[in-house]
C-alpha atoms as a PDB file:
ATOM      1  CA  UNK A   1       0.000   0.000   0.000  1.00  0.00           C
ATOM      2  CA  UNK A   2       2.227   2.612   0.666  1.00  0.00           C
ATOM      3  CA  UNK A   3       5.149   1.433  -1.902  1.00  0.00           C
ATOM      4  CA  UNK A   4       1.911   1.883  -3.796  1.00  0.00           C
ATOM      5  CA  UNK A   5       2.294   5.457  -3.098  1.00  0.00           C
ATOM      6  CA  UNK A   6       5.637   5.806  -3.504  1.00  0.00           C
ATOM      7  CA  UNK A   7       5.672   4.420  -7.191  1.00  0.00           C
ATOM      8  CA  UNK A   8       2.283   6.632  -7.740  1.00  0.00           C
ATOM      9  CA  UNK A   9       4.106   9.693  -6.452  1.00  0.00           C
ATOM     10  CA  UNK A  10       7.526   8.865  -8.603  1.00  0.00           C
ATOM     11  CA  UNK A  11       5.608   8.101 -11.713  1.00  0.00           C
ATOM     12  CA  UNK A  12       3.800  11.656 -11.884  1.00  0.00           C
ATOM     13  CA  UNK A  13       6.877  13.452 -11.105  1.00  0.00           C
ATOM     14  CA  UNK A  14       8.790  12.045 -13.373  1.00  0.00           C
ATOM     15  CA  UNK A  15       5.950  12.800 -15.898  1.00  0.00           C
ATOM     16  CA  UNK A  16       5.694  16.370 -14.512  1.00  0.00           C
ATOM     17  CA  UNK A  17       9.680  16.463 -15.545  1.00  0.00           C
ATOM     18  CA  UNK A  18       9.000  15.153 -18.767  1.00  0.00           C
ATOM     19  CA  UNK A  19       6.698  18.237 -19.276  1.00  0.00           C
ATOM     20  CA  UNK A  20       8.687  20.392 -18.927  1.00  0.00           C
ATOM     21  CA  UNK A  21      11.452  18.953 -21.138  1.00  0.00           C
ATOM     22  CA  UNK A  22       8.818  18.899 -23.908  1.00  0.00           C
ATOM     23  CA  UNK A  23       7.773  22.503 -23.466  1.00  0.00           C
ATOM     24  CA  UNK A  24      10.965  23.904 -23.527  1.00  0.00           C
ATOM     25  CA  UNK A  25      11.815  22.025 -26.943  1.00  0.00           C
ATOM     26  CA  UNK A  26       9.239  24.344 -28.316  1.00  0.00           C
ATOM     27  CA  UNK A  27      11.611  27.364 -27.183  1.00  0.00           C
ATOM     28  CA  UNK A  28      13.453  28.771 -30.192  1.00  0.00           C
ATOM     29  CA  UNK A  29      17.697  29.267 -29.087  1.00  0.00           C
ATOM     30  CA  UNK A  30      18.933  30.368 -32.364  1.00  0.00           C
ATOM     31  CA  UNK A  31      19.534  27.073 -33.733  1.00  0.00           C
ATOM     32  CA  UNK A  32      17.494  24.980 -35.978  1.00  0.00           C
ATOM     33  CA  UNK A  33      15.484  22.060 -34.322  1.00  0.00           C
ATOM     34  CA  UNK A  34      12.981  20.003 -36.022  1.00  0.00           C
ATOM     35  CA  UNK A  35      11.161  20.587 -32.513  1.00  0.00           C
ATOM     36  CA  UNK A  36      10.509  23.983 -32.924  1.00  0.00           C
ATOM     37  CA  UNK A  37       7.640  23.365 -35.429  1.00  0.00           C
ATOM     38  CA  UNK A  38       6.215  20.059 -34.607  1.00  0.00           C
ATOM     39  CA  UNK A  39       3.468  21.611 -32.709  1.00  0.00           C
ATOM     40  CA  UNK A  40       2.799  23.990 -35.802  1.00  0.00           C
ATOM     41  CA  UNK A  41      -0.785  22.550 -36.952  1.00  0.00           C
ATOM     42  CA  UNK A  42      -1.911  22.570 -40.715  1.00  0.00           C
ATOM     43  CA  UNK A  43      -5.358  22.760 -42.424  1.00  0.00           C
ATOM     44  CA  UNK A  44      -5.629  19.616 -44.757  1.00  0.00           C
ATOM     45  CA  UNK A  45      -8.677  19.824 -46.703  1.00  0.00           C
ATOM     46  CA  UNK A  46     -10.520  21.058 -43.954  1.00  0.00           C
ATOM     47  CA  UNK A  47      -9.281  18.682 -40.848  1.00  0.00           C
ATOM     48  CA  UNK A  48      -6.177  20.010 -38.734  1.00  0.00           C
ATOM     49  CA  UNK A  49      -3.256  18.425 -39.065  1.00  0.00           C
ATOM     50  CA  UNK A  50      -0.077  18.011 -37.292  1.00  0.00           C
ATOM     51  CA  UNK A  51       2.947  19.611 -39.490  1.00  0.00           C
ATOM     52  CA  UNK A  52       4.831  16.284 -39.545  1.00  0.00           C
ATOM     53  CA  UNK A  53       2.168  14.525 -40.986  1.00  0.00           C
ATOM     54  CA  UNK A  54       1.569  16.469 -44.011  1.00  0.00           C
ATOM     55  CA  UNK A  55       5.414  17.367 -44.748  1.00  0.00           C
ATOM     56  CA  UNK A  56       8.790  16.180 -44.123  1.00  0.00           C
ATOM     57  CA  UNK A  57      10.903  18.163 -41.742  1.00  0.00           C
ATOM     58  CA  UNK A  58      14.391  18.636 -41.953  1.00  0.00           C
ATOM     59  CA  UNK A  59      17.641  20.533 -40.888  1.00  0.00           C
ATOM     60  CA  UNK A  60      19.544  21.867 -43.313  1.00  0.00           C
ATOM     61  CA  UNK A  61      22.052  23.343 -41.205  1.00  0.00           C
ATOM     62  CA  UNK A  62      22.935  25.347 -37.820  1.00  0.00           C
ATOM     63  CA  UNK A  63      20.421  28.183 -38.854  1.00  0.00           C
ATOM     64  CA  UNK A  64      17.363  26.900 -41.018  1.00  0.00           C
ATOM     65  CA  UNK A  65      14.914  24.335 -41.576  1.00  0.00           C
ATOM     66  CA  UNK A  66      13.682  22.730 -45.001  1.00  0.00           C
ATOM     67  CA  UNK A  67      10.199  21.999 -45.188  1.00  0.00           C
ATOM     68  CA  UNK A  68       9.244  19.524 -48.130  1.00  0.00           C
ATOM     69  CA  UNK A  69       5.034  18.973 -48.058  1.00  0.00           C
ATOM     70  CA  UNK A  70       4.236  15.711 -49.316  1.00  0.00           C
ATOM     71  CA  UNK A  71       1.276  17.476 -52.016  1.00  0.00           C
ATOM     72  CA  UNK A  72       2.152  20.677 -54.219  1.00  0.00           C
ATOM     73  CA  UNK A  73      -1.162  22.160 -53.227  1.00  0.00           C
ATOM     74  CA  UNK A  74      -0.083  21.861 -49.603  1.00  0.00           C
ATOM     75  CA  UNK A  75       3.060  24.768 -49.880  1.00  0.00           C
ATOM     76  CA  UNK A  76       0.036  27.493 -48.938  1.00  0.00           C
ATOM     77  CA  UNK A  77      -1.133  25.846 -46.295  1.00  0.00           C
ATOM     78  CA  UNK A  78       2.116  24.653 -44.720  1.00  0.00           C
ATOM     79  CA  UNK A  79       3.611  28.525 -45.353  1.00  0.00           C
ATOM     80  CA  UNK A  80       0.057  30.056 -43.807  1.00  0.00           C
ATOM     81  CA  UNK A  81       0.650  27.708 -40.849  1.00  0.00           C
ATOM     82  CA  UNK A  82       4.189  29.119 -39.803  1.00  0.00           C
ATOM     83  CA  UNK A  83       2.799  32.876 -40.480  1.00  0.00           C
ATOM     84  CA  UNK A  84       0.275  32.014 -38.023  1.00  0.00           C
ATOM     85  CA  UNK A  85       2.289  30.307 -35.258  1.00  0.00           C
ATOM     86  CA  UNK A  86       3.727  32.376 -32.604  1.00  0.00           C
ATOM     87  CA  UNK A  87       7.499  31.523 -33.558  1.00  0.00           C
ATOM     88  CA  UNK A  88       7.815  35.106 -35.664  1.00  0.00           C
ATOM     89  CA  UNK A  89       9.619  33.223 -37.995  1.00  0.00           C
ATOM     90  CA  UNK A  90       9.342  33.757 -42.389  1.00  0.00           C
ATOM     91  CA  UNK A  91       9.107  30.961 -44.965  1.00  0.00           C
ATOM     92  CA  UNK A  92      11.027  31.627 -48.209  1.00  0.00           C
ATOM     93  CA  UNK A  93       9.279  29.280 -50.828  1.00  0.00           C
ATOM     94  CA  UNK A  94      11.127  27.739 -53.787  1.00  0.00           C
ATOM     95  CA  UNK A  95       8.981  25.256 -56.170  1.00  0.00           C
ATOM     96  CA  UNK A  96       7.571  23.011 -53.340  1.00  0.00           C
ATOM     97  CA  UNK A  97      10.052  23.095 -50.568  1.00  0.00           C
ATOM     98  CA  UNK A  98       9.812  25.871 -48.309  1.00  0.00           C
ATOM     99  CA  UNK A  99      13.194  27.066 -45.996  1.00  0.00           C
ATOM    100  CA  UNK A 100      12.792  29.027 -42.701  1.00  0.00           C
ATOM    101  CA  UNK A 101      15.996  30.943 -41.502  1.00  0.00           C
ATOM    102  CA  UNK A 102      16.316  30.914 -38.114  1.00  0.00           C
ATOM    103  CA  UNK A 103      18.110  34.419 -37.136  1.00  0.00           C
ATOM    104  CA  UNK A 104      20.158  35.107 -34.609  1.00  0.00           C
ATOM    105  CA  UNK A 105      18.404  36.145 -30.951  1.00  0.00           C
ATOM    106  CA  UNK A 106      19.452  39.042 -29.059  1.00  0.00           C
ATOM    107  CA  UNK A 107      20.583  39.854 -25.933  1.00  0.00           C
ATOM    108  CA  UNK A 108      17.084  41.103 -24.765  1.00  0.00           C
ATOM    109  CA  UNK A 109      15.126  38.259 -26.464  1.00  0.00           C
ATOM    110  CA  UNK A 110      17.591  35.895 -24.489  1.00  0.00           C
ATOM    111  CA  UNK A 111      17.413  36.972 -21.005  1.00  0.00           C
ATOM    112  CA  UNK A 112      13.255  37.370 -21.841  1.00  0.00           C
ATOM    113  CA  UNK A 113      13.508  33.730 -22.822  1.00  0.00           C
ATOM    114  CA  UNK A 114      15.657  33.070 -19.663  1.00  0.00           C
ATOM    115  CA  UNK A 115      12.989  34.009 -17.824  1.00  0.00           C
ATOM    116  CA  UNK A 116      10.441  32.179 -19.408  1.00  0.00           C
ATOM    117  CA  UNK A 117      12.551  28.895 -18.969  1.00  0.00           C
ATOM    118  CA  UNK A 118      12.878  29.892 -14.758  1.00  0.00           C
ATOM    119  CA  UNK A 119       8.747  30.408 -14.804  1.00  0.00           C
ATOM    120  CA  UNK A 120       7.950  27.100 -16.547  1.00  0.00           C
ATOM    121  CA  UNK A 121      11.131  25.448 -13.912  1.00  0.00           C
ATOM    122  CA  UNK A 122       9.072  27.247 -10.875  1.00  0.00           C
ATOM    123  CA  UNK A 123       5.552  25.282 -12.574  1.00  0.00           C
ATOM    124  CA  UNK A 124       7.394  22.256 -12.841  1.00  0.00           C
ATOM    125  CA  UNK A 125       8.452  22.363  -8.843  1.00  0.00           C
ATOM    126  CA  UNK A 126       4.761  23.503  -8.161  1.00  0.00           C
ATOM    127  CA  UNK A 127       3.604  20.526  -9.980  1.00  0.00           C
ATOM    128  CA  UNK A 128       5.942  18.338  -7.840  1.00  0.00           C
ATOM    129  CA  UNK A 129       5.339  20.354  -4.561  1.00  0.00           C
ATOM    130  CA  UNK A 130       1.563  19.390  -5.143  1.00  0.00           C
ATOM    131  CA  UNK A 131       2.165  15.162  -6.044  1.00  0.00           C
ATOM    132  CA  UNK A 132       4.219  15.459  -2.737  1.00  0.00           C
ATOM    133  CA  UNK A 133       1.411  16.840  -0.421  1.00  0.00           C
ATOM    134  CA  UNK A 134      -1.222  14.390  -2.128  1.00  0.00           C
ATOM    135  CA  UNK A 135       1.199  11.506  -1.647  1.00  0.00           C
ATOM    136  CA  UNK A 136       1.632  12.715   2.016  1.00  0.00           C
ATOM    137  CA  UNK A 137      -2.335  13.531   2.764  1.00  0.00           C
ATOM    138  CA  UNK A 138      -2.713   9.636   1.504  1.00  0.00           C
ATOM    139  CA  UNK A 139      -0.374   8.641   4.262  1.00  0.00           C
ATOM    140  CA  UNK A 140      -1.948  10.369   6.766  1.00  0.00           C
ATOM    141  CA  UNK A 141      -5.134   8.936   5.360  1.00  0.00           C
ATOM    142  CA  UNK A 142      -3.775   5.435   5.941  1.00  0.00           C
ATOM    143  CA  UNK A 143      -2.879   6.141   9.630  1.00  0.00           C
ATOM    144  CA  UNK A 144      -5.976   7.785  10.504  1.00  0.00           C
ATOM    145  CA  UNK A 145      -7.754   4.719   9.415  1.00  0.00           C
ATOM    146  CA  UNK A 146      -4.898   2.801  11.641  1.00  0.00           C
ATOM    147  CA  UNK A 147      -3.970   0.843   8.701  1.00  0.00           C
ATOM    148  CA  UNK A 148      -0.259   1.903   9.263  1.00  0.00           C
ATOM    149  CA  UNK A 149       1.808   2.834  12.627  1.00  0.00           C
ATOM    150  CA  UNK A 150       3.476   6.132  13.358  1.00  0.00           C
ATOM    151  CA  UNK A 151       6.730   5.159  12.499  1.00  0.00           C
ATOM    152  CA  UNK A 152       5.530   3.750   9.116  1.00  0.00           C
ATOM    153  CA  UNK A 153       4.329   7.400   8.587  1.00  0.00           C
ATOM    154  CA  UNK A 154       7.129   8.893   9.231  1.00  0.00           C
ATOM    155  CA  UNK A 155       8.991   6.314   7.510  1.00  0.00           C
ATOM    156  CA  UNK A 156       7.070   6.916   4.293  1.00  0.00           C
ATOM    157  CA  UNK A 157       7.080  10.974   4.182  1.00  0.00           C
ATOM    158  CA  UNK A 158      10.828  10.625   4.537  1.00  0.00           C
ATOM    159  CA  UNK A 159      11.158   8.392   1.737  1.00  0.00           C
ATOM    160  CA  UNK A 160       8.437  10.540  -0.620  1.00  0.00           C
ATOM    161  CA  UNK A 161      10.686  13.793   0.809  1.00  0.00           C
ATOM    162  CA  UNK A 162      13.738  12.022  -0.707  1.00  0.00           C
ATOM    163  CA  UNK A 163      11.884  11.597  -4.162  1.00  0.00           C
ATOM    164  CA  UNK A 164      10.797  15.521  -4.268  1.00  0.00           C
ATOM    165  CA  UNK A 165      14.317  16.505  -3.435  1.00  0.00           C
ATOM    166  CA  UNK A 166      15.436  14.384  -6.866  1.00  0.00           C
ATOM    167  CA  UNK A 167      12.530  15.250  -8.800  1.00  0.00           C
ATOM    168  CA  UNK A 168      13.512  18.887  -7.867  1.00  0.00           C
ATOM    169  CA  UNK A 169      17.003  18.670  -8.189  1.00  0.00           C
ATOM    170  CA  UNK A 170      16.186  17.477 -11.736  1.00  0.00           C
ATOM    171  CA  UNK A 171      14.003  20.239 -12.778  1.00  0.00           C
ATOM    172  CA  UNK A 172      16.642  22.659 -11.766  1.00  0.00           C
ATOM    173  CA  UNK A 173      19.212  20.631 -14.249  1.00  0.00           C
ATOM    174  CA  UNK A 174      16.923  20.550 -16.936  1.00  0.00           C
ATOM    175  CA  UNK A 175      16.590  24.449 -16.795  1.00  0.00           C
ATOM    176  CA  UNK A 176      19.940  24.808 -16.025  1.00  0.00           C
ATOM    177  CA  UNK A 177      20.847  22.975 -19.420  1.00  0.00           C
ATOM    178  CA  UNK A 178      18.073  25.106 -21.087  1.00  0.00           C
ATOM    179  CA  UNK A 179      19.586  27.994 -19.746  1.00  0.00           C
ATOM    180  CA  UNK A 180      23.096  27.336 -20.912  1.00  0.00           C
ATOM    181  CA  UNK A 181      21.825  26.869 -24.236  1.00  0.00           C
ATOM    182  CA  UNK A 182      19.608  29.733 -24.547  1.00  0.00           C
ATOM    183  CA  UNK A 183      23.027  32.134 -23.466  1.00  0.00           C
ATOM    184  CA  UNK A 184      25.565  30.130 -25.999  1.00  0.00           C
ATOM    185  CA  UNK A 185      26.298  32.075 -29.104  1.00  0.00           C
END
């Protein structure tokens, strides 16, 4: 029962961790990533689709990205999907394959990025703050209902303790590495 717990409580922070890796993949650092426009949805004959579904994605080199749509007809719809998004980013069309230059950011746009990375960190320890104090009321639960001792209480909190502490310390390193990679020229 409460190892029960424990692996409930490690499970969703590691998935809260996860999160927050995928999130910040979205985050454009001045070099090209395939990542930066897999969320990008476009409008295939009416249904939305995701980007890597209709077209094939590629880096080309350290600064742009080379978009090749699997249907001529779709080179509209692909480049109307990117002019949409909330990257700020331009399409250059040639034929059927469409290239995005990724320019350099600046100082400002870094540290405002910076930030951004250190808010969705401080949601990511929130979010493991919060799987801690439910893990810990369902102790509590347990020895109110005298299906566990004291000492098995205590026992238990330490151990889920230990796990935030990890789950925290790897947040921090995730940012960290974000961080360092956002600030690299």
């Amino acid at each position: 029962m409460l190892n029960e717990i424990k692996k409930d409580a490690q499970a969703r922070m590691l998935k809260s961790i996860e999160a927050l890796r995928h999130d910040l993949t979205k985050l454009r650092t001045g070099r090209a990533t395939t990542a930066l426009v897999d969320h990008l949805k476009v409008n295939y004959y009416g249904s939305e689709m995701p980007l890597t579904q209709v077209a094939s994605v590629t880096v080309s080199d350290a600064r742009s990205l080379t978009i090749s749509p699997w249907e001529k007809q779709m080179v509209s719809a692909v480049e109307k999907a990117i002019l949409a998004s909330d990257l700020g980013l331009t399409p250059n069309t040639a034929g059927t394959v469409i290239r995005i230059n990724i320019p350099a950011l600046t100082e400002e746009r870094r540290r405002d990025l910076s930030k951004h990375v250190h808010g969705e960190g401080e949601n990511a320890k929130i979010a493991v703050r919060n799987i801690r104090r439910d893990a810990n009321q369902q102790v509590k639960d347990l020895l109110k209902e005298k299906q566990i001792t004291e000492d098995e209480e205590s026992r238990t909190q330490d151990e889920i303790q230990k796990l935030t502490d990890k789950a925290i310390k790897d947040v921090d390193e995730v940012v960290k590495a974000k961080e360092q990679e956002l600030m690299s020229v």
